[in-house]
Protein backbone atom coordinates (compact mmCIF):
# COMPACT_ATOMS: atom_id res chain seq x y z
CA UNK A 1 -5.85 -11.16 14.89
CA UNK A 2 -5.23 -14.39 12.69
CA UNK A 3 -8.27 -16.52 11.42
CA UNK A 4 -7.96 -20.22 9.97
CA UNK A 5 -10.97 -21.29 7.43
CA UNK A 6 -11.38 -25.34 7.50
CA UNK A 7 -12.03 -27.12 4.83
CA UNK A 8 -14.47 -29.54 5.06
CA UNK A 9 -12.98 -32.68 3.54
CA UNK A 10 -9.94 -32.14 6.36
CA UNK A 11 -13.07 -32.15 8.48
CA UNK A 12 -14.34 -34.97 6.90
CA UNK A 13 -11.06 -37.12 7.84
CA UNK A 14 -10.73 -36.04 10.97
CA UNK A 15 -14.52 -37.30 11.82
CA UNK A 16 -13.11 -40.48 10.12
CA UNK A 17 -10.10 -40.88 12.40
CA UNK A 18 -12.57 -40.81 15.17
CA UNK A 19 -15.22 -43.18 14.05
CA UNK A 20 -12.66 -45.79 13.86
CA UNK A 21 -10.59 -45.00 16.52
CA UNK A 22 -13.62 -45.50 18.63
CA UNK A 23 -13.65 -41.55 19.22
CA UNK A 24 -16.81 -39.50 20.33
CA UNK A 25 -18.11 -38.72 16.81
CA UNK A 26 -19.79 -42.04 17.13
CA UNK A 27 -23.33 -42.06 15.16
CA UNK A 28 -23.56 -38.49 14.76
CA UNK A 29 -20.42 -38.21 11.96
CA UNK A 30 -22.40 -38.31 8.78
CA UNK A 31 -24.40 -35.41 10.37
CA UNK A 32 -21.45 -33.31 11.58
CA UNK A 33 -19.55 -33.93 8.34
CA UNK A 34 -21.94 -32.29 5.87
CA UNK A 35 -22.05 -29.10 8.80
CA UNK A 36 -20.14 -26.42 7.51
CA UNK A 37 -16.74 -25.35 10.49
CA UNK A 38 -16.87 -21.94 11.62
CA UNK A 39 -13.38 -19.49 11.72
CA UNK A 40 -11.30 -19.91 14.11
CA UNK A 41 -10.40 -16.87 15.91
CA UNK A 42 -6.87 -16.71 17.32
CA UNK A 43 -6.51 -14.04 20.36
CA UNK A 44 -2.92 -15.40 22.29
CA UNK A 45 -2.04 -11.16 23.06
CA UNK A 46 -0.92 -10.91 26.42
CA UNK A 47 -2.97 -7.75 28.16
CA UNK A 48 -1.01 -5.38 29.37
CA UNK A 49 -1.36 -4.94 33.37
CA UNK A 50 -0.39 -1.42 34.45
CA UNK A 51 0.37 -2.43 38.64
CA UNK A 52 2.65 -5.49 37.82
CA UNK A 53 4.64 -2.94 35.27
CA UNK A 54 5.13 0.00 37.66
CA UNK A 55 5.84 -2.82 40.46
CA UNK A 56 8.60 -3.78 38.25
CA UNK A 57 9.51 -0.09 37.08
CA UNK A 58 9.99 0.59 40.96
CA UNK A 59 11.90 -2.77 41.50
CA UNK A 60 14.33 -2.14 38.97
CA UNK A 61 14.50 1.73 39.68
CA UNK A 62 15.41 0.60 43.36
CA UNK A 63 18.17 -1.83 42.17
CA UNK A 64 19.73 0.59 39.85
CA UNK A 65 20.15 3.01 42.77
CA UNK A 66 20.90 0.53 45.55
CA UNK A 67 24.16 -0.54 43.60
CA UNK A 68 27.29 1.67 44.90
CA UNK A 69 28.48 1.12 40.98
CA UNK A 70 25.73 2.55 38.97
CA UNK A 71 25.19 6.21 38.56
CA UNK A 72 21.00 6.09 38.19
CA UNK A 73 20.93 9.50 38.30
CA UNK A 74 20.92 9.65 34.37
CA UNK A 75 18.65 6.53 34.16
CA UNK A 76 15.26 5.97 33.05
CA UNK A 77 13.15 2.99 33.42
CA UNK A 78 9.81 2.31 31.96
CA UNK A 79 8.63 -1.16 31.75
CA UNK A 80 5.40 -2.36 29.59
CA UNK A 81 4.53 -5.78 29.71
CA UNK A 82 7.24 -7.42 31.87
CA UNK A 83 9.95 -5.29 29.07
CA UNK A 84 11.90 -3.39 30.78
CA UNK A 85 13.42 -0.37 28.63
CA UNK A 86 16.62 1.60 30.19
CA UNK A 87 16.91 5.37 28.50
CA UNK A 88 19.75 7.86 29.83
CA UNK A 89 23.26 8.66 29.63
CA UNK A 90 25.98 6.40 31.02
CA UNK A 91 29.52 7.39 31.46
CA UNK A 92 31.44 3.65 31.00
CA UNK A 93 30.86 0.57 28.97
CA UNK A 94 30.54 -1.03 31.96
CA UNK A 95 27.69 1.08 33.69
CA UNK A 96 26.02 -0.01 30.87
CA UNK A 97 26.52 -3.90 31.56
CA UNK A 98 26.04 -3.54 34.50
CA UNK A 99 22.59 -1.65 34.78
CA UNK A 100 21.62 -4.40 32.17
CA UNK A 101 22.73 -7.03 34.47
CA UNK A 102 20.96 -5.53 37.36
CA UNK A 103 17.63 -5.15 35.77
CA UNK A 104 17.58 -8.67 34.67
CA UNK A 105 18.13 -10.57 37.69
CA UNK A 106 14.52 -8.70 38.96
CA UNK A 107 12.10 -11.40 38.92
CA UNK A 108 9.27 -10.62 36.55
CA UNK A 109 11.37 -8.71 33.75
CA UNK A 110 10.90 -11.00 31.10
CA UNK A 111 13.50 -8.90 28.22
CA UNK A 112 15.57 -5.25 28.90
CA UNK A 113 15.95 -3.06 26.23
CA UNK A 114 19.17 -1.26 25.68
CA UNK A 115 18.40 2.32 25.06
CA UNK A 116 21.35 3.82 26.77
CA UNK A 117 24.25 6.37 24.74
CA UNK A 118 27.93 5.72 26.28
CA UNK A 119 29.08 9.29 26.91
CA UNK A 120 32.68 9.07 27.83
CA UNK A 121 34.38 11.45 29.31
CA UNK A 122 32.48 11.05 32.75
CA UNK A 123 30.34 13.99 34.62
């Protein structure tokens, strides 16, 4: 959590600026400029929502093993906050684009994370 102290001549000047641009600080500015500003508290987290994440876990789960190209077997998905991160074992460079690929066109994933090891050689 950020906070941002005022200080009261910036205060000050902004009252100004709306005195004469015929703002709402009308006749009560000399009264609200000598009033000290409270902290500003800054809370812009995004709260995590456990359905939409396991709707999306499922989603991209579903797409992984709906594609005749991607071995899922070795797969993992969890997803936390829209991020969807891919664990496992894949056997090509390209099961590896292409589960990437796949999980990003799922509406709702807003990043993947690549945690996937390349173990060549096949099964």
């Amino acid at each position: 959590m950020q906070t941002y102290g005022f200080d009261a001549k910036l205060a000050a000047a902004l009252l100004v600026m709306g005195v004469i641009g015929g703002g709402a600080a009308g006749a009560d500015a000399p009264a609200l400029a000598n009033r000290p500003l409270s902290e500003v508290v800054v809370t812009a987290r995004r709260q995590p929502d456990p359905v939409a994440d396991a709707r999306l876990q499922r989603q991209v789960e579903t797409a992984l093993a709906a594609d005749a190209y991607v071995n899922s077997e070795h797969i993992t998905v969890t997803v936390m906050n829209g991020v969807a991160t891919l664990h496992g074992i894949v056997y090509e460079d390209w099961d590896l684009r292409n589960a990437i690929r796949l999980s990003r066109r799922i509406p709702g994933v807003r990043r993947v994370v690549n945690d996937l090891e390349i173990k060549l050689g096949g099964e």
